[in-house]
C-alpha atoms as a PDB file:
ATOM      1  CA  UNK A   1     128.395 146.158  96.999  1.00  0.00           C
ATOM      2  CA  UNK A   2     125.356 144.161  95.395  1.00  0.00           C
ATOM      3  CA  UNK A   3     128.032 142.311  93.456  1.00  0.00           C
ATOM      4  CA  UNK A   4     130.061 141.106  95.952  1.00  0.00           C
ATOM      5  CA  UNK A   5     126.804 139.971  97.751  1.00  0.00           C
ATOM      6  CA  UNK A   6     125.437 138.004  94.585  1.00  0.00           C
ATOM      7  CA  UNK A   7     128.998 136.789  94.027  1.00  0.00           C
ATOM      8  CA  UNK A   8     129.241 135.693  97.554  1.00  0.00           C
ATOM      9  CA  UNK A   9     125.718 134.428  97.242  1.00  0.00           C
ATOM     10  CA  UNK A  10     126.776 132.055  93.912  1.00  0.00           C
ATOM     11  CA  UNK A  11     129.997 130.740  95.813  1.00  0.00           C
ATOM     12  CA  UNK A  12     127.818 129.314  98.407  1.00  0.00           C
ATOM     13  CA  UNK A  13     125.783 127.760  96.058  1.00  0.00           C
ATOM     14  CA  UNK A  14     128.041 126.027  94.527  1.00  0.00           C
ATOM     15  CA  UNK A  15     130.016 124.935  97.023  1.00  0.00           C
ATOM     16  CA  UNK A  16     127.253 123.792  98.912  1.00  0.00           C
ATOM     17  CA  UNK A  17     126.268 121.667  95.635  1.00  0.00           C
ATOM     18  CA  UNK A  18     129.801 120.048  95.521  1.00  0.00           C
ATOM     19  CA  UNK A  19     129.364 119.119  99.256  1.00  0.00           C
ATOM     20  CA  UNK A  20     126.243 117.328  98.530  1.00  0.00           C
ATOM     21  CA  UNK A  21     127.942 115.484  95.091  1.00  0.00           C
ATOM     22  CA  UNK A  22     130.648 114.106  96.978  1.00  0.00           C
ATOM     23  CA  UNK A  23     128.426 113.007  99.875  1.00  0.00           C
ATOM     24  CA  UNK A  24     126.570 111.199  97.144  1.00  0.00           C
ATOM     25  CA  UNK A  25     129.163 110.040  95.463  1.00  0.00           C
ATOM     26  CA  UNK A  26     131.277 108.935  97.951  1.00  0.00           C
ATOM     27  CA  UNK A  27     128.112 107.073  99.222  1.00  0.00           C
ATOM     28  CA  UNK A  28     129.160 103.537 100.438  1.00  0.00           C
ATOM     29  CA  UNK A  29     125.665 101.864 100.183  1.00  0.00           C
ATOM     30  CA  UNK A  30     124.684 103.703  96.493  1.00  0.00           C
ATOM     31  CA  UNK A  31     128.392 103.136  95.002  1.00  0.00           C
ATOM     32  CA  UNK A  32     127.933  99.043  95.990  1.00  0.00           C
ATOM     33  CA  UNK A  33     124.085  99.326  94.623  1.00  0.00           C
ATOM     34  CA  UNK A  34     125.436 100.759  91.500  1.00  0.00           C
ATOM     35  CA  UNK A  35     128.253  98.457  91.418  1.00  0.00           C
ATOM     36  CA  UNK A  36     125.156  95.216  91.293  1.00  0.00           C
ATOM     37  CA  UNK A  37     123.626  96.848  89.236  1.00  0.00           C
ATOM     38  CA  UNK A  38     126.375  97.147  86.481  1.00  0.00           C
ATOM     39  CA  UNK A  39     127.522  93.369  87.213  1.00  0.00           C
ATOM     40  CA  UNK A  40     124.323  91.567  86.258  1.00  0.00           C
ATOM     41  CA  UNK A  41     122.984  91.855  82.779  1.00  0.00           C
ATOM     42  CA  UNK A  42     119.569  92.489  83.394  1.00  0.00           C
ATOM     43  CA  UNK A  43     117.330  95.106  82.515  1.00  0.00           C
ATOM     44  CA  UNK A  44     117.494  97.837  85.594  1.00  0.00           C
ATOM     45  CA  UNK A  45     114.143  97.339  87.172  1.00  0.00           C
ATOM     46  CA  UNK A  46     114.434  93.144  87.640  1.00  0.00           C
ATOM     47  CA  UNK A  47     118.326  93.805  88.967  1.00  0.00           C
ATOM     48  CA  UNK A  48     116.616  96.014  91.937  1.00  0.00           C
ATOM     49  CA  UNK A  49     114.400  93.241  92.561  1.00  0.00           C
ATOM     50  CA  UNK A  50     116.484  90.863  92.198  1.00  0.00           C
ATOM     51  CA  UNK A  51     118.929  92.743  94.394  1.00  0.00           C
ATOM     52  CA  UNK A  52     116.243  93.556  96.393  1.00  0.00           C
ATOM     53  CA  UNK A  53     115.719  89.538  97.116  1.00  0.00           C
ATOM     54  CA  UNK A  54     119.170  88.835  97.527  1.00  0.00           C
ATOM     55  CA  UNK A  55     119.406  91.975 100.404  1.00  0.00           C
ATOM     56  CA  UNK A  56     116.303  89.927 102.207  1.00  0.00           C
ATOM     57  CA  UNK A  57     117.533  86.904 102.274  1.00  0.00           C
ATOM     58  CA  UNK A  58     120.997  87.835 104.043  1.00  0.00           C
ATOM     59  CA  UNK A  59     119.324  89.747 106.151  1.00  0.00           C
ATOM     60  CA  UNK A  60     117.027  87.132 107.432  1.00  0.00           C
ATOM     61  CA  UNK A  61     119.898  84.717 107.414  1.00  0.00           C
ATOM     62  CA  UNK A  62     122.229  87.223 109.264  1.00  0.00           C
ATOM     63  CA  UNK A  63     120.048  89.625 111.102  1.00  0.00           C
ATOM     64  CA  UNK A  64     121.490  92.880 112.070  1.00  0.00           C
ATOM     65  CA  UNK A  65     124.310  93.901 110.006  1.00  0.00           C
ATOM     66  CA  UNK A  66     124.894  97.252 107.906  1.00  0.00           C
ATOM     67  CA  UNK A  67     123.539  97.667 104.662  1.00  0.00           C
ATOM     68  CA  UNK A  68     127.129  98.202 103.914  1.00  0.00           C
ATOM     69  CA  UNK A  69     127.817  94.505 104.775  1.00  0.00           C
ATOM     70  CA  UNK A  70     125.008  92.847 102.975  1.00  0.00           C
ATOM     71  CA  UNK A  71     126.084  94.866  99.500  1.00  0.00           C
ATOM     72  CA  UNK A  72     129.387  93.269  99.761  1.00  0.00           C
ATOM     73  CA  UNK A  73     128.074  90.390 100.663  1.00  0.00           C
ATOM     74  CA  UNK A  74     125.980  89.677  97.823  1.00  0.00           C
ATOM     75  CA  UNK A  75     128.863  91.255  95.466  1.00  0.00           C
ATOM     76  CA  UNK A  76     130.993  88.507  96.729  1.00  0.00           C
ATOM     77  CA  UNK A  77     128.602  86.010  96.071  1.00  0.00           C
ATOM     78  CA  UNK A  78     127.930  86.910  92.332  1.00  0.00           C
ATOM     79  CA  UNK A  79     131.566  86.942  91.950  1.00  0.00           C
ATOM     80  CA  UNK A  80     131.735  83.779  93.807  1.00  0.00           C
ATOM     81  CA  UNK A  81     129.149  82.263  91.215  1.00  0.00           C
ATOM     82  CA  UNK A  82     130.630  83.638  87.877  1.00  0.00           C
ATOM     83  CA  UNK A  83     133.713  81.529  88.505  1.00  0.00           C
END
């Protein structure tokens, strides 16, 4: 009986583990973050600020929107540049 508990106990575990990857991995605003941060080719801690900058400037220029909208945003823009 103490094994099914510890067995039951370990399922639970893990599944609540997997529930928490995907949620963070299926993350909108930290798969678009991650996405910046891959496109420029800077060292990590000047891409946050310079992401960082970019995300304050839209959002004083478009007050308002999701988070979700001023990622893409500035993703389309660096794309927009690099052609």
């Amino acid at each position: 009986m103490n094994g099914n508990v510890v067995v039951a106990v370990v399922v639970v575990a893990v599944l609540v583990g997997l529930i928490f990857w995907a949620l963070r991995f299926f993350n909108p605003v930290d798969r678009l973050r991650n996405q910046y941060l891959r496109n420029v080719r800077q060292p990590r801690p000047e891409a946050e600020q310079s992401l960082a900058r970019h995300l304050a400037r839209l959002q004083e220029r478009y007050p308002g929107k999701s988070e979700v909208w001023y990622l893409r945003r500035v993703l389309a823009d660096l794309e927009r540049d690099r052609r």
